[in-house]
Protein backbone atom coordinates (compact mmCIF):
# COMPACT_ATOMS: atom_id res chain seq x y z
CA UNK A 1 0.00 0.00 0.00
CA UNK A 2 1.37 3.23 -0.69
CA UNK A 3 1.79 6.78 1.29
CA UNK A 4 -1.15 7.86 -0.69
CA UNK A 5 -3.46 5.01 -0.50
CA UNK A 6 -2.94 4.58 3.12
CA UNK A 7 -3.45 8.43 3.73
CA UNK A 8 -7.10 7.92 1.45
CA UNK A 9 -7.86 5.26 3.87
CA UNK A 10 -7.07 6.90 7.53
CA UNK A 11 -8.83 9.92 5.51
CA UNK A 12 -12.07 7.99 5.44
CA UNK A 13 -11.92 6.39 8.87
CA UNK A 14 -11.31 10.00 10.63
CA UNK A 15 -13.92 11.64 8.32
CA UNK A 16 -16.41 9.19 9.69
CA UNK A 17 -15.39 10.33 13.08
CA UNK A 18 -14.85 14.20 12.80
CA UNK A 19 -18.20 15.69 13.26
CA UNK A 20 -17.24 17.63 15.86
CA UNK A 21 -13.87 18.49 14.29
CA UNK A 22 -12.62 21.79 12.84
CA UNK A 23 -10.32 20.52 10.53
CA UNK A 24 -8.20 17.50 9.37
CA UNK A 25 -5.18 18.11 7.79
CA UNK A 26 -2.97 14.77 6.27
CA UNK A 27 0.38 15.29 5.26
CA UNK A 28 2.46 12.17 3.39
CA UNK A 29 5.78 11.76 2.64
CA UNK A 30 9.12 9.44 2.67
CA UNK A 31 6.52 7.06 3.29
CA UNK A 32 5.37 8.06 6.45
CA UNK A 33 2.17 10.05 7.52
CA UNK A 34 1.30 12.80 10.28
CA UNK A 35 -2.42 13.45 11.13
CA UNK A 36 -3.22 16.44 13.02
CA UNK A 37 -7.18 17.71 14.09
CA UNK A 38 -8.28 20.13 15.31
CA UNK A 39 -10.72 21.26 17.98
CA UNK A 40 -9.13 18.66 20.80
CA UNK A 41 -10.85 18.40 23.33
CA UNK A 42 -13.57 20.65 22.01
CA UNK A 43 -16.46 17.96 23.17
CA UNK A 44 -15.29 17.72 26.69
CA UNK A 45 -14.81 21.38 27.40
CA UNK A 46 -18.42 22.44 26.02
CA UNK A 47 -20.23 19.59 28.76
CA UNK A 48 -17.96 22.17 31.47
CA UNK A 49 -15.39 19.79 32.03
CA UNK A 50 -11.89 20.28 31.59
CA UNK A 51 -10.97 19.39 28.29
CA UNK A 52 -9.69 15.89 27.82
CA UNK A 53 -7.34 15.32 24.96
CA UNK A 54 -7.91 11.38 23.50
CA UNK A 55 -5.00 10.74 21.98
CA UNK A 56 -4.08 7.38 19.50
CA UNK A 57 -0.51 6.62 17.82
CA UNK A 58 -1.02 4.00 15.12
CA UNK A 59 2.26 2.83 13.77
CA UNK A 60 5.31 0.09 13.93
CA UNK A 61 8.51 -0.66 15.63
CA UNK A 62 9.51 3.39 15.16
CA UNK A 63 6.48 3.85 17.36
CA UNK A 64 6.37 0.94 19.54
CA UNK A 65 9.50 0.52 20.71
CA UNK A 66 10.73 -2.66 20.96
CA UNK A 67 13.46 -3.68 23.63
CA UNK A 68 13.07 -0.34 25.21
CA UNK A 69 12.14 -0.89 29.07
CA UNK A 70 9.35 -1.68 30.12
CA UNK A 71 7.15 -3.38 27.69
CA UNK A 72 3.61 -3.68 28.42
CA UNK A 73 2.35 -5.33 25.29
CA UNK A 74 4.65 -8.33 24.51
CA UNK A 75 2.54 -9.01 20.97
CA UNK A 76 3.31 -5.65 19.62
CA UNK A 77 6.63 -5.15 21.45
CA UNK A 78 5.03 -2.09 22.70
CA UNK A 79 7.02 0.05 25.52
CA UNK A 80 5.85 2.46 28.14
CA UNK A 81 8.91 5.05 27.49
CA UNK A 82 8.13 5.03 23.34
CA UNK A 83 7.71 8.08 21.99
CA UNK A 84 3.54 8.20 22.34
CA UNK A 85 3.69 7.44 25.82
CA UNK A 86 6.06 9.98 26.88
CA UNK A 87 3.95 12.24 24.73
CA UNK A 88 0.45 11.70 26.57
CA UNK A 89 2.46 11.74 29.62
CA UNK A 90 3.95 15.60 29.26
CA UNK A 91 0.78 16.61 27.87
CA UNK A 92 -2.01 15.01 30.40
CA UNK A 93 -3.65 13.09 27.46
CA UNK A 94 -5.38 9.73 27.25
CA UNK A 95 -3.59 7.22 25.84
CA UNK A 96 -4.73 4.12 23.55
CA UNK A 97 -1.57 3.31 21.69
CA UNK A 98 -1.97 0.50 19.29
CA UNK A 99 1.26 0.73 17.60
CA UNK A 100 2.84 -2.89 16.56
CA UNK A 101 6.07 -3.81 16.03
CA UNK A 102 6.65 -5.28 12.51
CA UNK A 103 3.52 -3.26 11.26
CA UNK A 104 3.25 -2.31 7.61
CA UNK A 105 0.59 0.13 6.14
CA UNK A 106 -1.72 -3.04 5.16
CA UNK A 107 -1.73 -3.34 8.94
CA UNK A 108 -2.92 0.54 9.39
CA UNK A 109 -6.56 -1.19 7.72
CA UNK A 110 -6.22 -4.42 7.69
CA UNK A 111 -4.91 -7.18 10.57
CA UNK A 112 -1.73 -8.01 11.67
CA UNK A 113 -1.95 -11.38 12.36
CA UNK A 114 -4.12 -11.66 15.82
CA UNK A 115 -3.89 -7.66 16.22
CA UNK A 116 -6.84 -5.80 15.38
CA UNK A 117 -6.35 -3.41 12.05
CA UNK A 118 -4.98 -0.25 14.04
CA UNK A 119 -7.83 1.47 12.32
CA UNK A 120 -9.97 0.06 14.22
CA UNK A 121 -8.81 2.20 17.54
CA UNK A 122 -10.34 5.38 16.18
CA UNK A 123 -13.54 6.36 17.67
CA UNK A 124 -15.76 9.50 18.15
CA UNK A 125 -13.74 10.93 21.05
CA UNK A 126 -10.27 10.31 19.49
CA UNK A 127 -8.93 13.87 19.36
CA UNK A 128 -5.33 13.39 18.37
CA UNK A 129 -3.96 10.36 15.88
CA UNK A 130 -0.36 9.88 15.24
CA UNK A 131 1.04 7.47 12.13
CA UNK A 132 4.38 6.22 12.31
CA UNK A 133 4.59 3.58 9.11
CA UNK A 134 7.24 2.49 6.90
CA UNK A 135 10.00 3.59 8.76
């Protein structure tokens, strides 16, 4: 799958989700892809709560982190200390990270062998959606 088809598919999945969003903006190169929305946190912060920021990195081993300490997801080689982690940490966001070592863009829609299609992780409160593919 290439940069283009895979940004045509994550296109589609976070236009099904962005009611409430400002804008999308999708920008592909070297065969990797950066998603930024706006209006984060824009749904929690009109009910009067603080805003919270739901944040999702989809994405392989440049994501995941494999053999850095500590892994908490031994199927996907996933660490606490990769880069999405340390992310939500400084910035008080939720975290569902779903990256997977050994990931290619098929695996961005489609399944990596037991592991869900990463895809699949979006939903009507993600705010914020990293992709890290093809490192």
């Amino acid at each position: 799958m290439s940069s283009s088809e895979l940004g045509v598919h994550v296109h589609k999945a976070l236009r099904r989700l962005a009611g409430r969003r400002a804008a999308l903006a999708v920008a592909a190169g070297s065969g990797a892809l950066a998603l930024s929305l706006a209006g984060v946190g824009q749904a929690q912060a009109a009910r009067g709560g603080s805003p919270v920021v739901d944040y999702t990195p989809l994405g392989d081993s440049y994501a995941s982190a494999p053999g850095v300490a500590d892994q908490v997801d031994s199927a996907c080689a996933r660490s606490d200390r990769n880069y999405p982690s340390l992310l939500a940490r400084k910035q008080h966001w939720r975290l569902t990270d779903v990256s997977c070592a050994g990931a290619t863009t098929a695996n961005i829609s489609g399944p990596q062998g037991s592991v869900a299609p990463q895809l699949t992780a979006l939903t009507r409160t993600t705010d914020v959606v990293s992709v890290s593919i093809g490192g």
